[in-house]
N, C-alpha and C. Protein backbone atom coordinates (compact mmCIF):
# COMPACT_ATOMS: atom_id res chain seq x y z
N UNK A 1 154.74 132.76 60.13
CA UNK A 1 153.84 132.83 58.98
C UNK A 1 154.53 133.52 57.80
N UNK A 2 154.35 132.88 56.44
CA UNK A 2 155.25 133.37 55.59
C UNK A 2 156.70 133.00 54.85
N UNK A 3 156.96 132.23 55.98
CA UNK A 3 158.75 132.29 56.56
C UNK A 3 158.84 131.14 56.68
N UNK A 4 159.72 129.85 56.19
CA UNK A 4 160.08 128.94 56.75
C UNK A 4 160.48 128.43 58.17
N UNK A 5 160.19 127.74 58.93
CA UNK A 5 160.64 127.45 59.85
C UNK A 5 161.43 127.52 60.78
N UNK A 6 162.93 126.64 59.52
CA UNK A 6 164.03 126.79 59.60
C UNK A 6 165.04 128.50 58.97
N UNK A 7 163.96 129.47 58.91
CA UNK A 7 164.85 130.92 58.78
C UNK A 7 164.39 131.58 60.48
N UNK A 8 163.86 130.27 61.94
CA UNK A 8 163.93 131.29 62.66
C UNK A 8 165.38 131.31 63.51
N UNK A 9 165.84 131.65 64.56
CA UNK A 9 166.80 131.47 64.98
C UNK A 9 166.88 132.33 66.38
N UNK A 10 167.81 131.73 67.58
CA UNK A 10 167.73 132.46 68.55
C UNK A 10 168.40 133.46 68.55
N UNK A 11 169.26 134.23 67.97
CA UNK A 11 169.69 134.92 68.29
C UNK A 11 170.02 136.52 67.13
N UNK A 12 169.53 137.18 67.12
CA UNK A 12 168.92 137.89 65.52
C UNK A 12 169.09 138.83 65.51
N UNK A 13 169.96 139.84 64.64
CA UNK A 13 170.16 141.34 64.48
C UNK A 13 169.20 142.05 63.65
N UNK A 14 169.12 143.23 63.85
CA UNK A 14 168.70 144.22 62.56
C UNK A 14 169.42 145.04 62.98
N UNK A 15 169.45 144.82 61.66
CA UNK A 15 170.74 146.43 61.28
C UNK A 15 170.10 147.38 60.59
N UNK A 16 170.93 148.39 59.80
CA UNK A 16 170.57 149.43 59.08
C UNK A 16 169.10 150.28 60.13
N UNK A 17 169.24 150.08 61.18
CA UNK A 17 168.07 151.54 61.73
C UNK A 17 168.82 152.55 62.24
N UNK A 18 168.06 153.67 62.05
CA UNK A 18 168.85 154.76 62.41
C UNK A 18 167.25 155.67 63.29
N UNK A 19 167.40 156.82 63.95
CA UNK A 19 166.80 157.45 64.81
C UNK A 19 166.98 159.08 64.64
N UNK A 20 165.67 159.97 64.33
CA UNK A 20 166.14 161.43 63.97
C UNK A 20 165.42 162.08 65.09
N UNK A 21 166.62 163.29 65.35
CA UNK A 21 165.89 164.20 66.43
C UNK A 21 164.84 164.87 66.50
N UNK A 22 164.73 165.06 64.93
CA UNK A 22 163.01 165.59 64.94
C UNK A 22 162.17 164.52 63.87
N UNK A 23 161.52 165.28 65.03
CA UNK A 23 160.31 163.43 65.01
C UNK A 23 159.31 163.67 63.52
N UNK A 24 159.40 165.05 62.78
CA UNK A 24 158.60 165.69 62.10
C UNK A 24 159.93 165.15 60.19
N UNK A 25 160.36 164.68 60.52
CA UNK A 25 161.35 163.62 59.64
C UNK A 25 161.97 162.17 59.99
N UNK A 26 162.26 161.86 59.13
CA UNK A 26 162.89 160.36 59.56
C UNK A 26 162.40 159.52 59.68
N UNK A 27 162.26 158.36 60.25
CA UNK A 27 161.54 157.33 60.68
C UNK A 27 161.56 156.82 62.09
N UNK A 28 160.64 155.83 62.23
CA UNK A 28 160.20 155.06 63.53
C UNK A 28 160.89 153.95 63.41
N UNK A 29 161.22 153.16 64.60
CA UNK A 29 161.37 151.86 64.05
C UNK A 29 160.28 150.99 65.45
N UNK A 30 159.72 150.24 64.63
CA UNK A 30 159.12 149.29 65.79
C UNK A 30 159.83 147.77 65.36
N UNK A 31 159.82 146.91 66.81
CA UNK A 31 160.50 145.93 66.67
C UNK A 31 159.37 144.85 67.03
N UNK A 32 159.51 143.75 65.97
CA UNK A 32 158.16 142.67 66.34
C UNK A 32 159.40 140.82 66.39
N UNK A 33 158.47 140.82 67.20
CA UNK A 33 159.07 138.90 67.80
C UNK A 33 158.09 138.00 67.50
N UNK A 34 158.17 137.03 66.98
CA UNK A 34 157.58 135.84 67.48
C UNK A 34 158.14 134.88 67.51
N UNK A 35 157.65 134.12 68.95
CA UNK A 35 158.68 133.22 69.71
C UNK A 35 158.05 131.64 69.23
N UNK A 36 158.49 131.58 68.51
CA UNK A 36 158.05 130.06 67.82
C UNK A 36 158.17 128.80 68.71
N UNK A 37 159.07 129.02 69.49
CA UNK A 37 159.16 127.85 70.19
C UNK A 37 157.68 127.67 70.93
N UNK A 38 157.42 125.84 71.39
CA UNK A 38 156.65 125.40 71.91
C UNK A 38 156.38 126.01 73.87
N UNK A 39 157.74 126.45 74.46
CA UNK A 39 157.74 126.81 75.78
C UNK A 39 157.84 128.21 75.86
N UNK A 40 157.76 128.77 76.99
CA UNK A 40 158.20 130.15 77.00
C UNK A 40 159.75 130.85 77.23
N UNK A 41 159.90 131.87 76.94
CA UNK A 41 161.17 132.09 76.80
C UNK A 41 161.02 133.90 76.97
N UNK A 42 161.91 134.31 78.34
CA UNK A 42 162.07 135.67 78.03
C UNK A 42 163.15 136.32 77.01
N UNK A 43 162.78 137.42 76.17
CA UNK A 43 163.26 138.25 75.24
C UNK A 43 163.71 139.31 75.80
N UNK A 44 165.37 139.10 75.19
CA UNK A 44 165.99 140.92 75.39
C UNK A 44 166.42 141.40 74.05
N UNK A 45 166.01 142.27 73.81
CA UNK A 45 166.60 143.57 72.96
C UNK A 45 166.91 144.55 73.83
N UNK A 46 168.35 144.80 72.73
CA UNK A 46 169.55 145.62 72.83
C UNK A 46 169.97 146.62 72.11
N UNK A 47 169.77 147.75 72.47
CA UNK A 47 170.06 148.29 71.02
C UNK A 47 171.32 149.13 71.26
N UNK A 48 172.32 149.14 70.09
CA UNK A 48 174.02 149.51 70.08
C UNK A 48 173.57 150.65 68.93
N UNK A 49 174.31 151.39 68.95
CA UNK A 49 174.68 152.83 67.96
C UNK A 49 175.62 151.87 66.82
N UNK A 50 176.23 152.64 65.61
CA UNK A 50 176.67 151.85 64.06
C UNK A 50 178.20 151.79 64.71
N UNK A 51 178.53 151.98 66.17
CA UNK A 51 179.87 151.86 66.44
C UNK A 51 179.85 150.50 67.32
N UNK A 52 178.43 149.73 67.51
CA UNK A 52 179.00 148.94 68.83
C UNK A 52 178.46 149.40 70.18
N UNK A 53 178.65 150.72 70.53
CA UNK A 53 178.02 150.81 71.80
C UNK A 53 176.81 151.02 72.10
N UNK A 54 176.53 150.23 73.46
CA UNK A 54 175.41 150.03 74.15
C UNK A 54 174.54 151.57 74.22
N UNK A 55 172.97 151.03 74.15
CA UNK A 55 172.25 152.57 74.17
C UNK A 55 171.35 151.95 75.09
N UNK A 56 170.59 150.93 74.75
CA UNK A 56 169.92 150.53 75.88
C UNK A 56 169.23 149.35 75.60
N UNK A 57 168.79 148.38 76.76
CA UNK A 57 168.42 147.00 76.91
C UNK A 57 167.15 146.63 77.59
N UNK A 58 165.97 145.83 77.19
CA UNK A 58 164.99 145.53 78.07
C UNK A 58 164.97 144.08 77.74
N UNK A 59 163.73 143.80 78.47
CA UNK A 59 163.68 142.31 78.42
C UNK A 59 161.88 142.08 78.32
N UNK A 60 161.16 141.09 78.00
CA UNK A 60 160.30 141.07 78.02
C UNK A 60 159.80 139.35 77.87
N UNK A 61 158.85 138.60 78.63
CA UNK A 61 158.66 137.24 78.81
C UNK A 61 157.54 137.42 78.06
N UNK A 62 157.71 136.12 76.88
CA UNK A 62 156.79 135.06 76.00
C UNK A 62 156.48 134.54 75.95
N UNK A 63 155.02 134.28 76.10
CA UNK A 63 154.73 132.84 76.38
C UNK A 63 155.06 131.92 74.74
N UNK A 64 154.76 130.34 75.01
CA UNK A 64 154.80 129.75 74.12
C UNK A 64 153.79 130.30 72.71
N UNK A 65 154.64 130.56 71.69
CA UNK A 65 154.00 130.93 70.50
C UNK A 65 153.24 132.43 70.12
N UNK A 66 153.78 133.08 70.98
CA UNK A 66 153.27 134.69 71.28
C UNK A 66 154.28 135.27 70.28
N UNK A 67 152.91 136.30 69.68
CA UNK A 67 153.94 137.80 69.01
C UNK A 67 154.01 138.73 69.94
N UNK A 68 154.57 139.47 69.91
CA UNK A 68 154.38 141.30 70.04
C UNK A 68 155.41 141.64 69.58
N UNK A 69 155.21 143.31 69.66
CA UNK A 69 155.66 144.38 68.76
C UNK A 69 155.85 145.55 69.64
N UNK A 70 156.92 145.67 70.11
CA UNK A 70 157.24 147.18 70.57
C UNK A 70 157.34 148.54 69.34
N UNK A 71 156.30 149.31 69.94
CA UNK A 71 156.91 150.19 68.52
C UNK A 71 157.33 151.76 69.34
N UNK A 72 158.05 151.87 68.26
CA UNK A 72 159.51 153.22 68.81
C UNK A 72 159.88 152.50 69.75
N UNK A 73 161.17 151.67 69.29
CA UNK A 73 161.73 150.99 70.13
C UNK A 73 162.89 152.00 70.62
N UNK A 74 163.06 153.01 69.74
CA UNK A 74 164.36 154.03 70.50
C UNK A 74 163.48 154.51 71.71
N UNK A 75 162.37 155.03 71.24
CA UNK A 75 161.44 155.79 72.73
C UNK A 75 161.38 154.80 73.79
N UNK A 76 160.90 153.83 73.76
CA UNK A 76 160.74 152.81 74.43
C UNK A 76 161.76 152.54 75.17
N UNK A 77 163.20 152.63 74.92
CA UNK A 77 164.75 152.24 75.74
C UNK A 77 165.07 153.56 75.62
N UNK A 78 164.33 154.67 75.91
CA UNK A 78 164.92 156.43 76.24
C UNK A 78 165.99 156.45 75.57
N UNK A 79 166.18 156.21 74.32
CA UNK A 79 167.04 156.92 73.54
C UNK A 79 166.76 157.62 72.63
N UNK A 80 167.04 159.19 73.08
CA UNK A 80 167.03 160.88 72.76
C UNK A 80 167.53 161.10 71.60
N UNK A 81 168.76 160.30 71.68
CA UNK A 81 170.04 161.34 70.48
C UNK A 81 169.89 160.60 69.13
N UNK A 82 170.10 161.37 68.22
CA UNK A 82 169.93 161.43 66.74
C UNK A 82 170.88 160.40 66.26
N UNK A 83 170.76 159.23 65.51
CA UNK A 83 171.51 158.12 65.24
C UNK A 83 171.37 158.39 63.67
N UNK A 84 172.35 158.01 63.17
CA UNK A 84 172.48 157.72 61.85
C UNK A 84 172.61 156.15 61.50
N UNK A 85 173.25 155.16 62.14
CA UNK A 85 173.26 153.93 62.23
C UNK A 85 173.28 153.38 63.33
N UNK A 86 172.73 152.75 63.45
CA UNK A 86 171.76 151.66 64.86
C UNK A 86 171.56 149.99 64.73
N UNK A 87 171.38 149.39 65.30
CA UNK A 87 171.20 148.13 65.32
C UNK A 87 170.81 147.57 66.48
N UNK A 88 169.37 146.64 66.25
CA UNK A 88 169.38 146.10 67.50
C UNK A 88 169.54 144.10 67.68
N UNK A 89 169.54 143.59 68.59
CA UNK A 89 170.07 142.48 68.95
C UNK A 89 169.13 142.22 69.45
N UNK A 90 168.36 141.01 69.15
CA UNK A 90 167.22 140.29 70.24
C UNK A 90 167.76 138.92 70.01
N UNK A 91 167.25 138.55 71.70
CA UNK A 91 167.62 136.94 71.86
C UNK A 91 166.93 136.20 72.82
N UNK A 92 166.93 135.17 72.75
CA UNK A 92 165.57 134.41 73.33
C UNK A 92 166.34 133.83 74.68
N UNK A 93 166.23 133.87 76.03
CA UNK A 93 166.63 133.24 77.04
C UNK A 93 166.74 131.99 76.90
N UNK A 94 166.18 130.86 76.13
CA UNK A 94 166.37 129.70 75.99
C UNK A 94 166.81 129.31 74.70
N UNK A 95 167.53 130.38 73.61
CA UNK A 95 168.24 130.27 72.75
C UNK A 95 167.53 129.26 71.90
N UNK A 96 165.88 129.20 71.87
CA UNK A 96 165.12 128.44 71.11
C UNK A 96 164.59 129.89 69.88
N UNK A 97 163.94 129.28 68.70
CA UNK A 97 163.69 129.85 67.39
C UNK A 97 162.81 131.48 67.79
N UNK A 98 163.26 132.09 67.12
CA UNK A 98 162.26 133.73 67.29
C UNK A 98 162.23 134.03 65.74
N UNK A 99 161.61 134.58 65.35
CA UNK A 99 161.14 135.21 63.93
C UNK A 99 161.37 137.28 64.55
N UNK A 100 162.16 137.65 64.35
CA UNK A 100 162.26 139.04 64.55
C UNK A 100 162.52 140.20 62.93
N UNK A 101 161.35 141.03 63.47
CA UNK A 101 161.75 141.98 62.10
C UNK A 101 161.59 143.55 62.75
N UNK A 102 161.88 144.54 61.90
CA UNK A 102 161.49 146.07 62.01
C UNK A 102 160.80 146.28 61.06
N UNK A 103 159.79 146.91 61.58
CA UNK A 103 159.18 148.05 61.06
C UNK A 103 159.32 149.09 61.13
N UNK A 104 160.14 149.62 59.63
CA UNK A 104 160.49 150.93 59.84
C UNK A 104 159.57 152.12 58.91
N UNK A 105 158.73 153.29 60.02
CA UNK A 105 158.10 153.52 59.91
C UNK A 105 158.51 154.75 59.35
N UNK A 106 158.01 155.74 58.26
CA UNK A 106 158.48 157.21 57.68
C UNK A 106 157.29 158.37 58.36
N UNK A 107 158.19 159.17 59.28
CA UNK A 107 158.00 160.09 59.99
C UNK A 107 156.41 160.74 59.19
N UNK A 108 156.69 161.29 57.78
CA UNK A 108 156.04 162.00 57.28
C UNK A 108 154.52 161.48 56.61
N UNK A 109 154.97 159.88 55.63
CA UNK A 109 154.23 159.52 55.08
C UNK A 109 153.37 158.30 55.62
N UNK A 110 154.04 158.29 56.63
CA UNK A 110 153.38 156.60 57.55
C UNK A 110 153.82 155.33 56.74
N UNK A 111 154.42 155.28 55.37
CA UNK A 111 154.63 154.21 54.93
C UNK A 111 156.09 153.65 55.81
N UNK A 112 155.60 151.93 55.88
CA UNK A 112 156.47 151.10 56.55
C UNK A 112 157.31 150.50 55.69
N UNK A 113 158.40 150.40 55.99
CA UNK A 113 159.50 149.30 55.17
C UNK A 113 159.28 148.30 56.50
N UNK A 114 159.36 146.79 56.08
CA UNK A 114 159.91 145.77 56.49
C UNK A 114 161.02 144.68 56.27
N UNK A 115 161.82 144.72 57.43
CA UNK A 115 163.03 144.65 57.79
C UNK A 115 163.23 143.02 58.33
N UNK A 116 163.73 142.11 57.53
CA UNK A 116 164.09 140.56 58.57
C UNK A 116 165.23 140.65 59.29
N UNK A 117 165.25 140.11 60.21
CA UNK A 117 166.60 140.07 61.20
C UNK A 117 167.68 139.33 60.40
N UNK A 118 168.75 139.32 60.76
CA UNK A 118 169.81 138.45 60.64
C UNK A 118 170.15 137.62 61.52
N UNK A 119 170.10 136.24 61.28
CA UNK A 119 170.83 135.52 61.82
C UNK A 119 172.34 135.40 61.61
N UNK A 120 172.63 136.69 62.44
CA UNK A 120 174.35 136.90 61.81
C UNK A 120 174.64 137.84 63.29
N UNK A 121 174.34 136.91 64.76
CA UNK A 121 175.52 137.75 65.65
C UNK A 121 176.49 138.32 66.09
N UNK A 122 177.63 137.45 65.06
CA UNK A 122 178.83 138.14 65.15
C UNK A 122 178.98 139.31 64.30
N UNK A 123 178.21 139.57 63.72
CA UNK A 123 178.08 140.86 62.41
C UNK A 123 176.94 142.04 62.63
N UNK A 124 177.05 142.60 63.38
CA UNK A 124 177.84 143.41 63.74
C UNK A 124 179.03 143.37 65.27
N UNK A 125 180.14 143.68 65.52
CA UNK A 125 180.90 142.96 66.25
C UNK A 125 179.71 142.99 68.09
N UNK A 126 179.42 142.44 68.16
CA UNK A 126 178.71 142.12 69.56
C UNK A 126 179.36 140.50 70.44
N UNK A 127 178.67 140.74 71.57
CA UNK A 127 178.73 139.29 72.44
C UNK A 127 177.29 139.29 72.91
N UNK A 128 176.33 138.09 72.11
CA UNK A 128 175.10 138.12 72.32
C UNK A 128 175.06 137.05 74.29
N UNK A 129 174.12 137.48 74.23
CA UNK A 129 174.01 137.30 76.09
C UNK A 129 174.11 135.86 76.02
N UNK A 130 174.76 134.95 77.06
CA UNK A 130 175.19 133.57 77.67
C UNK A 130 176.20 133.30 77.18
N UNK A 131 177.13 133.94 76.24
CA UNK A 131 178.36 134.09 75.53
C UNK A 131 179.57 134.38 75.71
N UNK A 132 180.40 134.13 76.35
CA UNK A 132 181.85 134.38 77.09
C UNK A 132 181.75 135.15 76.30
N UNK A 133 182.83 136.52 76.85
CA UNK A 133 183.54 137.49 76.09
C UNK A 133 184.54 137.33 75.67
């Protein structure tokens, strides 16, 4: 909704999130999907630190044409430590269309920025899942 069609894509970054140790600054980030495709398809997000490495991974099954929205997606994959740059990776098991964004939420004021994914896997350097290394 909103969005052309053709801007969804299977395989989708957001970048620029970051994560503060005190929760009384900074922001939230919640992560929202919708799986456009006609069948179902399970979803993993991944989320890497601004260097590349792995922090943590879940997965979650969609039915045909379903949203949801994990929010504090760092809480959600137990990640503790204070990030300055973050990024996460979602991708659809059947590498059919997803619409993925963040909501990034301000600790203090509750106001949200919204965030579109990139359809740009190789940017930041990753190997999105079914992908030789």
């Amino acid at each position: 909704p909103g969005l052309a069609p053709g801007r969804a894509s299977p395989t989708v970054v957001l970048n620029g999130l970051s994560h503060p140790s005190d929760f009384s600054t900074g922001s939230r980030v919640n992560v929202g999907v919708f799986n456009q495709a006609d069948v179902a398809q399970v979803v993993t997000y991944r989320l890497f630190d601004g260097s590349g490495n792995p922090l943590g991974q879940t997965t979650r099954f969609f039915a045909p044409r379903e949203f949801f929205q994990v929010n504090d997606v760092f809480a959600s994959l137990n990640v503790s430590q204070s990030l300055e740059s973050a990024y996460c990776l979602v991708e659809g098991s059947a590498l059919l269309p997803l619409f993925t964004y963040a909501a990034i939420v301000d600790n203090r004021s509750q106001d949200p920025i919204f965030v579109l994914g990139e359809d740009d896997p190789e940017h930041p350097p990753i190997t999105p899942l079914g992908r030789p290394q």
